[in-house]
N, C-alpha and C. Protein backbone atom coordinates (compact mmCIF):
# COMPACT_ATOMS: atom_id res chain seq x y z
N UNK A 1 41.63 -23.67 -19.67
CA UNK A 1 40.41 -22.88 -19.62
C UNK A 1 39.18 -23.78 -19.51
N UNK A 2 39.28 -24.90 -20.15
CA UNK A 2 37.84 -25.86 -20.37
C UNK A 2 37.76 -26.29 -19.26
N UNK A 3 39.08 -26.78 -18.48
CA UNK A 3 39.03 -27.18 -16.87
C UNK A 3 38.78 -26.40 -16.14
N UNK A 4 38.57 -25.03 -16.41
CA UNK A 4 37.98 -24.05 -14.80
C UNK A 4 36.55 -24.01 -15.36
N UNK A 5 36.02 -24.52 -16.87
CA UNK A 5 34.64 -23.92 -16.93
C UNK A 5 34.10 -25.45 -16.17
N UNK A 6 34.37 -26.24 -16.48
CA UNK A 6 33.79 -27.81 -16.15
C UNK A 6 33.67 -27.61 -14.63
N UNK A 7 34.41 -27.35 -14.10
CA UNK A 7 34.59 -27.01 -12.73
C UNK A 7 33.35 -25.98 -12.17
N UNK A 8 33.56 -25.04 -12.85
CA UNK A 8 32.62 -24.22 -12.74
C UNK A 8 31.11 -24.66 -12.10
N UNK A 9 31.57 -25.21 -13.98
CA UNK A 9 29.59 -25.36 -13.65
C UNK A 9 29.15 -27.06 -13.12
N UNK A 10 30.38 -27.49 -12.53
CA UNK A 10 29.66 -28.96 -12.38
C UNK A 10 30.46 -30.04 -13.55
N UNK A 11 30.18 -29.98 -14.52
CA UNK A 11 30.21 -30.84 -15.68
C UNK A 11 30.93 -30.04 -16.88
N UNK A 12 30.58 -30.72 -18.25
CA UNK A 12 30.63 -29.66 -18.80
C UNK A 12 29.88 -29.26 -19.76
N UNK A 13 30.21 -27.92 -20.16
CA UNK A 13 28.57 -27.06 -20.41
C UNK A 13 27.78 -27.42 -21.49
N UNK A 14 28.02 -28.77 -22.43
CA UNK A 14 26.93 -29.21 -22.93
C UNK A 14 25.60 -29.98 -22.18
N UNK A 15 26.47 -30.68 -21.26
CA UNK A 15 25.49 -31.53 -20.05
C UNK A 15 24.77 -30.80 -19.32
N UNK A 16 25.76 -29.25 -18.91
CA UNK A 16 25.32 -28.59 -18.22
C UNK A 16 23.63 -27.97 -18.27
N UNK A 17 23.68 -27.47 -20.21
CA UNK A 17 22.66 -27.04 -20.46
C UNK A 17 21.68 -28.06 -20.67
N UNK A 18 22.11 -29.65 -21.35
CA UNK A 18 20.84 -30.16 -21.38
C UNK A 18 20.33 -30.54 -19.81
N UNK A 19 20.88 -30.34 -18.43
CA UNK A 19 20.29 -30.37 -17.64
C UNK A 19 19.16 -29.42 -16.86
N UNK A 20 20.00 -28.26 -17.18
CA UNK A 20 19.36 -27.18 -17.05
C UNK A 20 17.61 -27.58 -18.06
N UNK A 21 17.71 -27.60 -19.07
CA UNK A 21 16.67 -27.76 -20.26
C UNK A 21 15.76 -28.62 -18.99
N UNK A 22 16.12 -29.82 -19.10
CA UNK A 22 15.13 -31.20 -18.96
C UNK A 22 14.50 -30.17 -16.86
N UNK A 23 15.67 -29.93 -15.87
CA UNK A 23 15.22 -29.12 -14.60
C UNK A 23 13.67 -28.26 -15.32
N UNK A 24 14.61 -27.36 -16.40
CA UNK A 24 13.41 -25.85 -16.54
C UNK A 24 11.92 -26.75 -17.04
N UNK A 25 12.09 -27.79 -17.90
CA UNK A 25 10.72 -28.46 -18.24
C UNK A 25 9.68 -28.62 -17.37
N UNK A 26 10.69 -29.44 -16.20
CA UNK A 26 9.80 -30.08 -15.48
C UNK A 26 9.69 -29.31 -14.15
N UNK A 27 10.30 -28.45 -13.96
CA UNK A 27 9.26 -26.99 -13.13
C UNK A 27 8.67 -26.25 -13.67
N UNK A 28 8.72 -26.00 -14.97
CA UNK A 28 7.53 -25.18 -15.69
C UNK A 28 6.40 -26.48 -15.71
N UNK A 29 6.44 -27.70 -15.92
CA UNK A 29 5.59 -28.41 -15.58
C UNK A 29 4.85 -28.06 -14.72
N UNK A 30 5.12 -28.06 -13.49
CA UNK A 30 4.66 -28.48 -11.63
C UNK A 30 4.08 -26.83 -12.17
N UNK A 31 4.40 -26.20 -12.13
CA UNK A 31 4.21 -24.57 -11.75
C UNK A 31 2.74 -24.51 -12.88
N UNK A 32 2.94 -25.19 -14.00
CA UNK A 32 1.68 -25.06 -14.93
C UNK A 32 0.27 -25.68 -14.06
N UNK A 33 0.58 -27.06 -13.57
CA UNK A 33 -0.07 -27.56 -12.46
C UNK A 33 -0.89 -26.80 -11.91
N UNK A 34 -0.26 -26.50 -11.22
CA UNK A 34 -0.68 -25.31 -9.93
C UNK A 34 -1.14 -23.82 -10.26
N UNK A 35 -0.92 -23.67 -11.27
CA UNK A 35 -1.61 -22.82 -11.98
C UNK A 35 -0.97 -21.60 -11.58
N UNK A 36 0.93 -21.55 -11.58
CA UNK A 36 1.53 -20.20 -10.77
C UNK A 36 2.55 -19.92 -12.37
N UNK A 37 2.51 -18.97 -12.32
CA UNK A 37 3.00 -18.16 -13.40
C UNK A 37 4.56 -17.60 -12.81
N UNK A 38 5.54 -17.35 -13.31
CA UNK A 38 6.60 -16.48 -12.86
C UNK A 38 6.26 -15.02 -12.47
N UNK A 39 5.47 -14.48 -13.32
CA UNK A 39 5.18 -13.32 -13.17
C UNK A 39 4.73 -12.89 -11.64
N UNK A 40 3.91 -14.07 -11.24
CA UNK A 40 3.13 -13.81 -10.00
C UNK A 40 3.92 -14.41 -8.58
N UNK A 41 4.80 -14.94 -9.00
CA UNK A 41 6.35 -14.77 -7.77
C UNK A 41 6.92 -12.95 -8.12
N UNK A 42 7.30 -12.90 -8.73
CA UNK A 42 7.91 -11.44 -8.84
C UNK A 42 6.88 -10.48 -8.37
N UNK A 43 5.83 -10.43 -8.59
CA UNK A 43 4.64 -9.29 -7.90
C UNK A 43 4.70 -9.63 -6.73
N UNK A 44 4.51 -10.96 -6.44
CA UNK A 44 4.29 -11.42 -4.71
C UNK A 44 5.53 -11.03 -3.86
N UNK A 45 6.54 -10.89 -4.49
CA UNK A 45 7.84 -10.17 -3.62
C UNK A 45 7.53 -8.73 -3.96
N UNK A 46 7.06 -8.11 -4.91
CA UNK A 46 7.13 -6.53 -5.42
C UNK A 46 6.14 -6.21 -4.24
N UNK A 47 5.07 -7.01 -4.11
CA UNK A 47 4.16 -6.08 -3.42
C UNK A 47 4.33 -6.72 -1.83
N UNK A 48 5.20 -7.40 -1.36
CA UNK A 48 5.55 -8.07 -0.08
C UNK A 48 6.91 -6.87 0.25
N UNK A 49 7.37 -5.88 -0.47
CA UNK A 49 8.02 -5.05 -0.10
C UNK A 49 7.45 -3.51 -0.32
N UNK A 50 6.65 -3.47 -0.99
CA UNK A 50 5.75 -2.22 -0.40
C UNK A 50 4.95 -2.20 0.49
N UNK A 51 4.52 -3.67 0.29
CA UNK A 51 3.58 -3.69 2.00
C UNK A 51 4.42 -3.11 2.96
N UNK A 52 5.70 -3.56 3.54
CA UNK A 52 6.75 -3.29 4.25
C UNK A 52 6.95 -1.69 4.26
N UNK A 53 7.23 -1.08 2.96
CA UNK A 53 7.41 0.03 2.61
C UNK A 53 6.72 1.21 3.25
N UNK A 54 5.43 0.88 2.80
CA UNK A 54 4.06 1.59 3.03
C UNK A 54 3.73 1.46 4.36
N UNK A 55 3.47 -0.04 5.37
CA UNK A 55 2.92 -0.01 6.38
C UNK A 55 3.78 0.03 7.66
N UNK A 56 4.99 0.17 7.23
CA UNK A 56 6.16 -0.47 8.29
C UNK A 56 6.18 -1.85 8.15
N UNK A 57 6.66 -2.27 9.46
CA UNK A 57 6.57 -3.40 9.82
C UNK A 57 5.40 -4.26 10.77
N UNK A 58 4.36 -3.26 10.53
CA UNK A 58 3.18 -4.30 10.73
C UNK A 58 2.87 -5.31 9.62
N UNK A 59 3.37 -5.13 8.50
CA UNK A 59 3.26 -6.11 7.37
C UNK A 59 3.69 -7.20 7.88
N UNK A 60 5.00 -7.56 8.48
CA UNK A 60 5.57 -8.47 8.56
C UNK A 60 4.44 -9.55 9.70
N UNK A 61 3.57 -8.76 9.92
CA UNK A 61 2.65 -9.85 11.12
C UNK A 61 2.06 -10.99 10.25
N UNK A 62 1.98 -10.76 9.06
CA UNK A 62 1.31 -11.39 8.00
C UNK A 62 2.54 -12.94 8.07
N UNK A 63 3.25 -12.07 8.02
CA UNK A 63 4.51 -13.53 7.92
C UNK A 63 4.55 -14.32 9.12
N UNK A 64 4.43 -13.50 10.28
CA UNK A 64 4.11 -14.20 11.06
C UNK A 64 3.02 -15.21 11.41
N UNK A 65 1.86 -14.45 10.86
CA UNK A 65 0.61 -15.87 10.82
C UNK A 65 1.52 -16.81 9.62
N UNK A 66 1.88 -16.55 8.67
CA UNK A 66 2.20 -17.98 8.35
C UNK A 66 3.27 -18.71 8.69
N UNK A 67 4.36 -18.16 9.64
CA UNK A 67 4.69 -18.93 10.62
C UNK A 67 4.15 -19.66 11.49
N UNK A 68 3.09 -19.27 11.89
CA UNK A 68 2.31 -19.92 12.93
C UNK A 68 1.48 -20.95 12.44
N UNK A 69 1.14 -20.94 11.06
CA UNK A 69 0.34 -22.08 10.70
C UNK A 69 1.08 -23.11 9.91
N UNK A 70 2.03 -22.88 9.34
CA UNK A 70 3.28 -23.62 9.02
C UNK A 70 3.84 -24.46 10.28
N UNK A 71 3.66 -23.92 11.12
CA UNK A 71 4.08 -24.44 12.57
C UNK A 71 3.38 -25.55 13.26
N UNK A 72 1.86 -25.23 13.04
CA UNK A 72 1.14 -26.20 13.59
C UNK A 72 1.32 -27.47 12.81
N UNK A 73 1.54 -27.23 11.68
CA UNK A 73 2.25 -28.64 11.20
C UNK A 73 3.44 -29.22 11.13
N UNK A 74 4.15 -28.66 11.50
CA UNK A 74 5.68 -29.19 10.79
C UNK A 74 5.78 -29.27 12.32
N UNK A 75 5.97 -28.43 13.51
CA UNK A 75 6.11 -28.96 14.66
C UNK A 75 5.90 -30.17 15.29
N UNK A 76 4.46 -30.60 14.83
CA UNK A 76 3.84 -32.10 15.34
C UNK A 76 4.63 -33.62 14.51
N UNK A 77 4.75 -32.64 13.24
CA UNK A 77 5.28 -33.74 12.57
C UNK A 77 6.81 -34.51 12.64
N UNK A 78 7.11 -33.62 12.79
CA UNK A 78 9.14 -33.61 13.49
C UNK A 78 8.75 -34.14 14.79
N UNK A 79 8.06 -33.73 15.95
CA UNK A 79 8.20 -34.71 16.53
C UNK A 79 7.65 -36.22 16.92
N UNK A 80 6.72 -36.23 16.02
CA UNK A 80 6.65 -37.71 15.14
C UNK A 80 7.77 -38.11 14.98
N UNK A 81 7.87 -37.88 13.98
CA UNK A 81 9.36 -38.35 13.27
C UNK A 81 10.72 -38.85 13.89
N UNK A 82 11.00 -37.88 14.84
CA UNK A 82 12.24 -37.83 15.90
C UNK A 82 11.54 -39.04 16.99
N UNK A 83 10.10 -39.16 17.05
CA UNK A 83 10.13 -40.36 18.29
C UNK A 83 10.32 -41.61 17.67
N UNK A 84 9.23 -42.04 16.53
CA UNK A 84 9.01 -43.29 15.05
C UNK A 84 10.73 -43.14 15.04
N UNK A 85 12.07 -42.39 15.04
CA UNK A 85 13.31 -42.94 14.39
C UNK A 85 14.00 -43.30 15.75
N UNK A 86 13.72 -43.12 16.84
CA UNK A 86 13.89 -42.66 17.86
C UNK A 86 14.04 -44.07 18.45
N UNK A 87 12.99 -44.96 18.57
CA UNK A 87 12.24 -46.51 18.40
C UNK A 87 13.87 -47.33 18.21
N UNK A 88 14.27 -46.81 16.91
CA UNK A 88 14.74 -48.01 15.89
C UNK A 88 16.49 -47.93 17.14
């Protein structure tokens, strides 16, 4: 039995949890940072599916601008990247 839980979870579940512990610290860290609460991920999906709900799928244009501006960066930058490894 101790060999399917170790398995399970990776290790075993004393390590397991003090990893878990020291992970949850130090993203409640970063997240204190930034000043984002859990609460306000769960609303931001609650109300990212009534938008949907309520407006159709014109909501989803919203996602689309931030595709598009997510894009203007990560596009240029990859192909940076792919030419700079490209070189070697």
């Amino acid at each position: 039995m101790s060999d399917q839980m170790n398995r399970m979870l990776g290790d075993s579940p004393a390590r397991t949890i003090v990893k878990l512990i020291v992970v949850s610290l130090v993203v409640g860290f970063v997240m204190a940072m930034f000043d984002l609460h859990p609460w306000d991920i769960v609303y931001g999906i609650r109300n990212l599916v009534l938008d949907l709900w309520y407006r159709g799928f014109h909501a989803l244009g919203a996602v689309g601008d931030y595709l598009i501006a997510g894009a203007v960066i990560v596009i240029p930058a990859f192909i940076l990247l792919r030419i700079f490894s490209y070189r070697r």
